[in-house]
N, C-alpha and C. Protein backbone atom coordinates (compact mmCIF):
# COMPACT_ATOMS: atom_id res chain seq x y z
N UNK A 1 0.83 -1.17 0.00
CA UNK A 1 0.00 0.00 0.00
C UNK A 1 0.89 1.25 0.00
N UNK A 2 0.72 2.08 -0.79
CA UNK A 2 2.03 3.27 -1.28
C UNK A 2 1.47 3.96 0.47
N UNK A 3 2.48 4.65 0.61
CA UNK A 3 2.54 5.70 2.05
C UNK A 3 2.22 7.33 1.64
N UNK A 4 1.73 8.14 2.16
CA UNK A 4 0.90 9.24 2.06
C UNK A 4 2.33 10.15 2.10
N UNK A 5 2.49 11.14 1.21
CA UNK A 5 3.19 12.33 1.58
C UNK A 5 3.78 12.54 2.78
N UNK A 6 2.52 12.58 3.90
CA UNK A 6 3.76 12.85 5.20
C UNK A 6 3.99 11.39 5.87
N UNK A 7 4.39 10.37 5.29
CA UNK A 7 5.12 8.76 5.85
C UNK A 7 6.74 9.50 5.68
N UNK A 8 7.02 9.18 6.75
CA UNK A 8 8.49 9.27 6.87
C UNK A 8 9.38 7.76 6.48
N UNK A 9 10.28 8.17 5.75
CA UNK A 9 10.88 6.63 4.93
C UNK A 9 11.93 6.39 5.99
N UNK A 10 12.12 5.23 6.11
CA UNK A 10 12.95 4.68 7.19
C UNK A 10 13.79 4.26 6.82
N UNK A 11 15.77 4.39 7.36
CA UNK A 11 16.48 4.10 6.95
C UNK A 11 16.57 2.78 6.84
N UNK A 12 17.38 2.13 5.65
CA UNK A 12 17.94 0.74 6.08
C UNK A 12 19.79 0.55 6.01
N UNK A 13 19.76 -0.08 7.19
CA UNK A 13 21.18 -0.48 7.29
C UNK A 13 21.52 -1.57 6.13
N UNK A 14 22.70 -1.77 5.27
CA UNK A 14 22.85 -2.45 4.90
C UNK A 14 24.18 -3.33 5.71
N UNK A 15 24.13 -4.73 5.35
CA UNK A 15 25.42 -5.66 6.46
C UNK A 15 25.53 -6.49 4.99
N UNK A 16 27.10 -6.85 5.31
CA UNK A 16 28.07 -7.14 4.49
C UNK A 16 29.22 -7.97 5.32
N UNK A 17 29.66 -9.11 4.61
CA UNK A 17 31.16 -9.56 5.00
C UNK A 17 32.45 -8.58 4.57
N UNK A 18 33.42 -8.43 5.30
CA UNK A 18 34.44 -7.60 4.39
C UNK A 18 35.58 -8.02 5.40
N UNK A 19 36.88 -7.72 4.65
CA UNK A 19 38.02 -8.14 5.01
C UNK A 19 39.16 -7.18 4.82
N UNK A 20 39.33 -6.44 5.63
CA UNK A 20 40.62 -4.88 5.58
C UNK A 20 42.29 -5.45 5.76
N UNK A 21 42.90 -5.33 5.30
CA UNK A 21 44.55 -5.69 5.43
C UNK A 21 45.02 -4.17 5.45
N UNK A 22 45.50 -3.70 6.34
CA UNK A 22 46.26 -2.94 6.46
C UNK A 22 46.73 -1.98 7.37
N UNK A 23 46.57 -0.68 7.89
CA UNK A 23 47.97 -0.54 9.27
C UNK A 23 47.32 0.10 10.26
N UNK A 24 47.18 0.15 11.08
CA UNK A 24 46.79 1.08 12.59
C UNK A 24 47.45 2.29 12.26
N UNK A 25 46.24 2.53 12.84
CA UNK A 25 46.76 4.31 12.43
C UNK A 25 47.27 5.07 14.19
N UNK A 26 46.39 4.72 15.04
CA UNK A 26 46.77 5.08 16.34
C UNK A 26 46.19 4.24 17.37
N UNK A 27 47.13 4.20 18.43
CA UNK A 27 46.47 2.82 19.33
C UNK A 27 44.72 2.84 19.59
N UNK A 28 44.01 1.70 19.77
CA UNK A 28 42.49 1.61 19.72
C UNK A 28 41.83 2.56 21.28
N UNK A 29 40.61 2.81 20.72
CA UNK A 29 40.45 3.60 21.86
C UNK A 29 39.30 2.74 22.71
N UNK A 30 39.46 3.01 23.70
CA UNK A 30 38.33 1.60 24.57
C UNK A 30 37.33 3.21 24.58
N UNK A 31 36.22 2.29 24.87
CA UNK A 31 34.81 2.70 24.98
C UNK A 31 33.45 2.47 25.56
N UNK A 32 32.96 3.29 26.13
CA UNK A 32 31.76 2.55 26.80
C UNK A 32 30.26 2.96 26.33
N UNK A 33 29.23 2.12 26.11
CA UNK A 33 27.76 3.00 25.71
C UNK A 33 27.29 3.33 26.67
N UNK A 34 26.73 4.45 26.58
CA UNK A 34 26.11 5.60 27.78
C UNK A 34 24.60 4.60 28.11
N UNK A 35 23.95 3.76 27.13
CA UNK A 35 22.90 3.62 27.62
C UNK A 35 22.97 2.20 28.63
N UNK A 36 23.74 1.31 27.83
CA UNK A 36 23.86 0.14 28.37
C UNK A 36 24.97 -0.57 29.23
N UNK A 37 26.20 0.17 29.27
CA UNK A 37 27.34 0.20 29.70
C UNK A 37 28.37 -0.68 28.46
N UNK A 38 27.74 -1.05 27.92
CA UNK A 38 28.53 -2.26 27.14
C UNK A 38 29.63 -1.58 26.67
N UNK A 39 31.10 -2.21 26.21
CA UNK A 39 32.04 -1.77 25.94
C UNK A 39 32.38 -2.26 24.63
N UNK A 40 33.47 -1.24 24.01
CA UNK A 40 33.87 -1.59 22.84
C UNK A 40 35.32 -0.94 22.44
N UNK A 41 35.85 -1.22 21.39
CA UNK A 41 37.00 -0.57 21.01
C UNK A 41 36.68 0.18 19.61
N UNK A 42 37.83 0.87 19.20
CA UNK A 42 37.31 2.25 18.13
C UNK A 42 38.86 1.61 17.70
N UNK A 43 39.31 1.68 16.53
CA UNK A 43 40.26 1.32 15.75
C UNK A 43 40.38 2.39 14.40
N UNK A 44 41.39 2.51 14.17
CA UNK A 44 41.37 3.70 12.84
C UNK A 44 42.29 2.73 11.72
N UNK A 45 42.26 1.95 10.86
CA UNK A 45 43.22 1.29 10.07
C UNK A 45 43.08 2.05 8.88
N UNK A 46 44.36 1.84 7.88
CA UNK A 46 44.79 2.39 6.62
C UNK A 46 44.88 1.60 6.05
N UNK A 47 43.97 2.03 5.00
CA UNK A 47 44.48 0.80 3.40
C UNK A 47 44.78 1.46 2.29
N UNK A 48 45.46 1.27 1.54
CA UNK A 48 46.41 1.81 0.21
C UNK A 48 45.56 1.00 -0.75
N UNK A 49 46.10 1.41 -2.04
CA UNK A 49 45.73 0.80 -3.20
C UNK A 49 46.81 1.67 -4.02
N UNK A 50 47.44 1.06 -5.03
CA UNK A 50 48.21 1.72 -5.89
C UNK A 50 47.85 1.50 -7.28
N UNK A 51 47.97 2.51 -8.38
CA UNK A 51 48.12 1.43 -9.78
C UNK A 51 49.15 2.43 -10.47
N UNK A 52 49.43 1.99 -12.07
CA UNK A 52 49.99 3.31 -12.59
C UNK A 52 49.23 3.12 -13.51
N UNK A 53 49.40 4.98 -13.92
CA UNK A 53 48.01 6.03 -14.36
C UNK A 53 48.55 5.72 -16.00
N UNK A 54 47.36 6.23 -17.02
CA UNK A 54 47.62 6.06 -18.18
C UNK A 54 49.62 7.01 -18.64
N UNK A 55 50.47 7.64 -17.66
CA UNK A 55 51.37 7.66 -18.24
C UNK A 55 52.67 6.77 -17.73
N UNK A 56 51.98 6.28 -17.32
CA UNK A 56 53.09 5.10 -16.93
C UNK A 56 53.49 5.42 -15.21
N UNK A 57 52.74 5.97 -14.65
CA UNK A 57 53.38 6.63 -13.52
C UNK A 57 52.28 6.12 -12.26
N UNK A 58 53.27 6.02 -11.39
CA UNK A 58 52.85 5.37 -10.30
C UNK A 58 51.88 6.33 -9.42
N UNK A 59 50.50 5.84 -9.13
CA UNK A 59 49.56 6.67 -8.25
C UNK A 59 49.09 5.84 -6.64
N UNK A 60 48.74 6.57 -6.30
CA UNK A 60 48.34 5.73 -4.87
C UNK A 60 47.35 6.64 -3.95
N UNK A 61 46.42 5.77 -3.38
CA UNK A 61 45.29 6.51 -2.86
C UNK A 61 44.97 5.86 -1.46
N UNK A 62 45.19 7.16 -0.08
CA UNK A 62 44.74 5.50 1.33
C UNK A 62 43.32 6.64 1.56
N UNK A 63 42.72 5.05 2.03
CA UNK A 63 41.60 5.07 2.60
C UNK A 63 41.66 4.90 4.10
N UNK A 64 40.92 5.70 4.62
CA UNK A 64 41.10 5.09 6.32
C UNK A 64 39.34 4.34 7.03
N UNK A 65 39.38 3.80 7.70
CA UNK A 65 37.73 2.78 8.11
C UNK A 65 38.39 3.04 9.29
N UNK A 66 36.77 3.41 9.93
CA UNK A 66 37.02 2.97 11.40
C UNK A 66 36.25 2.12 11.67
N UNK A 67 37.00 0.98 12.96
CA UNK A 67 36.21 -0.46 13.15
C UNK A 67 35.94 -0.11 14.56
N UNK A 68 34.62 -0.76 14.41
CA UNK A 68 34.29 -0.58 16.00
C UNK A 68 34.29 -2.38 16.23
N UNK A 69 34.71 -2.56 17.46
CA UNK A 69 34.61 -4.30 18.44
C UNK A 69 33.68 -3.87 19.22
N UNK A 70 32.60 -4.77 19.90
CA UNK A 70 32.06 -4.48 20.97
C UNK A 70 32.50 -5.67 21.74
N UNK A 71 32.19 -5.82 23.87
CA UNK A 71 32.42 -6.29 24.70
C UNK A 71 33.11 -7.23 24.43
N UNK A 72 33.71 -8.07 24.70
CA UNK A 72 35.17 -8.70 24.93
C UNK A 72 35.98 -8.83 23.83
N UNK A 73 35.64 -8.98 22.67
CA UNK A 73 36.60 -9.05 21.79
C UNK A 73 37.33 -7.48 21.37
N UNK A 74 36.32 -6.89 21.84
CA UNK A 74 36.89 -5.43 21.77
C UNK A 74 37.68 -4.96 22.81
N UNK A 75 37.75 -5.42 23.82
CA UNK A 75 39.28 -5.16 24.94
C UNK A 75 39.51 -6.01 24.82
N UNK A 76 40.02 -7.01 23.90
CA UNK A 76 41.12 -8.16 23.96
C UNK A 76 42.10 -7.26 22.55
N UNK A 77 41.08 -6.54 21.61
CA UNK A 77 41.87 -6.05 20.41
C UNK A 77 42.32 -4.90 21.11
N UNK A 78 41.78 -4.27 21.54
CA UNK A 78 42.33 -2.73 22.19
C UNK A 78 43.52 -3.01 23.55
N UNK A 79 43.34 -4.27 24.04
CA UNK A 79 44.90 -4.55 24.55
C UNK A 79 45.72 -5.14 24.13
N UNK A 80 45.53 -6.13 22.84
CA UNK A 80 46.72 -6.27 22.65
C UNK A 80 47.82 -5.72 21.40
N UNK A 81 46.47 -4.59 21.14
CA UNK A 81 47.08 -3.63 19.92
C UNK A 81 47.72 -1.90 20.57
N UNK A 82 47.19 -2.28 22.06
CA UNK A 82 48.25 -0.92 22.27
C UNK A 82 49.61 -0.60 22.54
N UNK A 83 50.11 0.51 22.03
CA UNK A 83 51.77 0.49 21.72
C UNK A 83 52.44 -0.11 22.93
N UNK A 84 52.17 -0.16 24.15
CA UNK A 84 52.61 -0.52 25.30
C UNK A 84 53.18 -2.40 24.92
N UNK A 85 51.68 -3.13 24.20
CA UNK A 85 52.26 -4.65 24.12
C UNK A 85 53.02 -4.61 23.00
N UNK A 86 52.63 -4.27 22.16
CA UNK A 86 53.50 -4.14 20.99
C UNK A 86 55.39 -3.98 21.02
N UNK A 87 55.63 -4.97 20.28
CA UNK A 87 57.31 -5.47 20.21
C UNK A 87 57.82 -5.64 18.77
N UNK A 88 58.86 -4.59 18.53
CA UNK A 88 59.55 -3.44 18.91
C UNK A 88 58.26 -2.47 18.80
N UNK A 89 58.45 -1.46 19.26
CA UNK A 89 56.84 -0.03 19.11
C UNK A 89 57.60 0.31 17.81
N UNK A 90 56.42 0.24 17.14
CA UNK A 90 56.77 0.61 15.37
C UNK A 90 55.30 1.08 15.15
N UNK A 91 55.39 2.17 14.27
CA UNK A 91 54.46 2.80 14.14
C UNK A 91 53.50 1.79 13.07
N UNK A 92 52.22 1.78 12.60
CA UNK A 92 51.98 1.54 11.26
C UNK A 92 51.61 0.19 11.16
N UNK A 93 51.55 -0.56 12.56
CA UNK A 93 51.41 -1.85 12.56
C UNK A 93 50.31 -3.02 11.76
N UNK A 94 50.52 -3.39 11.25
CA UNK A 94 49.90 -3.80 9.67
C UNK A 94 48.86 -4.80 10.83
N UNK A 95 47.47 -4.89 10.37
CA UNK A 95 46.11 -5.58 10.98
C UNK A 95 46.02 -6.31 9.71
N UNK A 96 45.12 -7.35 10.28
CA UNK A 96 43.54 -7.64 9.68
C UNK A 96 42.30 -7.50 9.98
N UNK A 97 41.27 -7.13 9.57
CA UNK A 97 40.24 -7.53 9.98
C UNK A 97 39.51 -8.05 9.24
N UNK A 98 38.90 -9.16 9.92
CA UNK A 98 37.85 -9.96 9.16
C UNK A 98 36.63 -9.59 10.36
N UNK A 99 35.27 -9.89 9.35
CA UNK A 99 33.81 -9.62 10.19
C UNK A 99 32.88 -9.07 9.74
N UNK A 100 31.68 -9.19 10.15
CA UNK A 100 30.60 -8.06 9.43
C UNK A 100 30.75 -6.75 9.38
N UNK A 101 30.39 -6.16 8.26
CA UNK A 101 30.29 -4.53 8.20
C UNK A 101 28.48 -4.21 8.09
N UNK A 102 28.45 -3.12 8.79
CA UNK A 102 27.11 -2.58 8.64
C UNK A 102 27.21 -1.15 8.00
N UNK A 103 26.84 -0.40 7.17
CA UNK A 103 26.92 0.12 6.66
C UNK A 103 25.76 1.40 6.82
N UNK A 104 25.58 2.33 7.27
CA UNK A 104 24.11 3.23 7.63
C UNK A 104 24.42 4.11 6.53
């Protein structure tokens, strides 16, 4: 049944598998939700892509995603990705992530 002029359209989330290779940008930040207490981590990773351009010349473009973890797997990533565990502390530390993406 079509909806009247004033129906307000409702967003939809879309969810997806996806798989990121590439570097921490700054150690993860722990987090808590105001409504429920539940916790999570905030992650900033970098991904590159390179090609060369129609003159033969090398281009390159980064993208940055931020990943959110929620309750335990998200302070197990946010401790053992902060510079403190990390051996030698090197900036740039190359991730993966595998997992659902939701997309708003």
């Amino acid at each position: 049944m079509p909806q009247g002029n004033g129906a307000k359209k409702e967003k939809q989330n879309v969810s997806e598998s996806r798989q990121l290779i590439g570097f921490l940008g700054k150690d993860p930040e722990k987090r808590q939700v105001r409504d429920n207490g539940a916790n999570f981590a905030v992650l900033s990773v970098a991904t590159q892509q390179s090609w060369k351009d129609s003159n033969d010349e090398w281009q390159s473009k980064t993208e940055w995603h931020r990943v959110v973890a929620f309750n335990r797997l998200g302070e197990t990533i946010a401790d053992s990705l902060q510079a403190s565990h990390r051996a030698p502390r090197t900036p740039g530390q190359t991730v993966v992530v595998d997992g659902g993406a939701v997309l708003v």
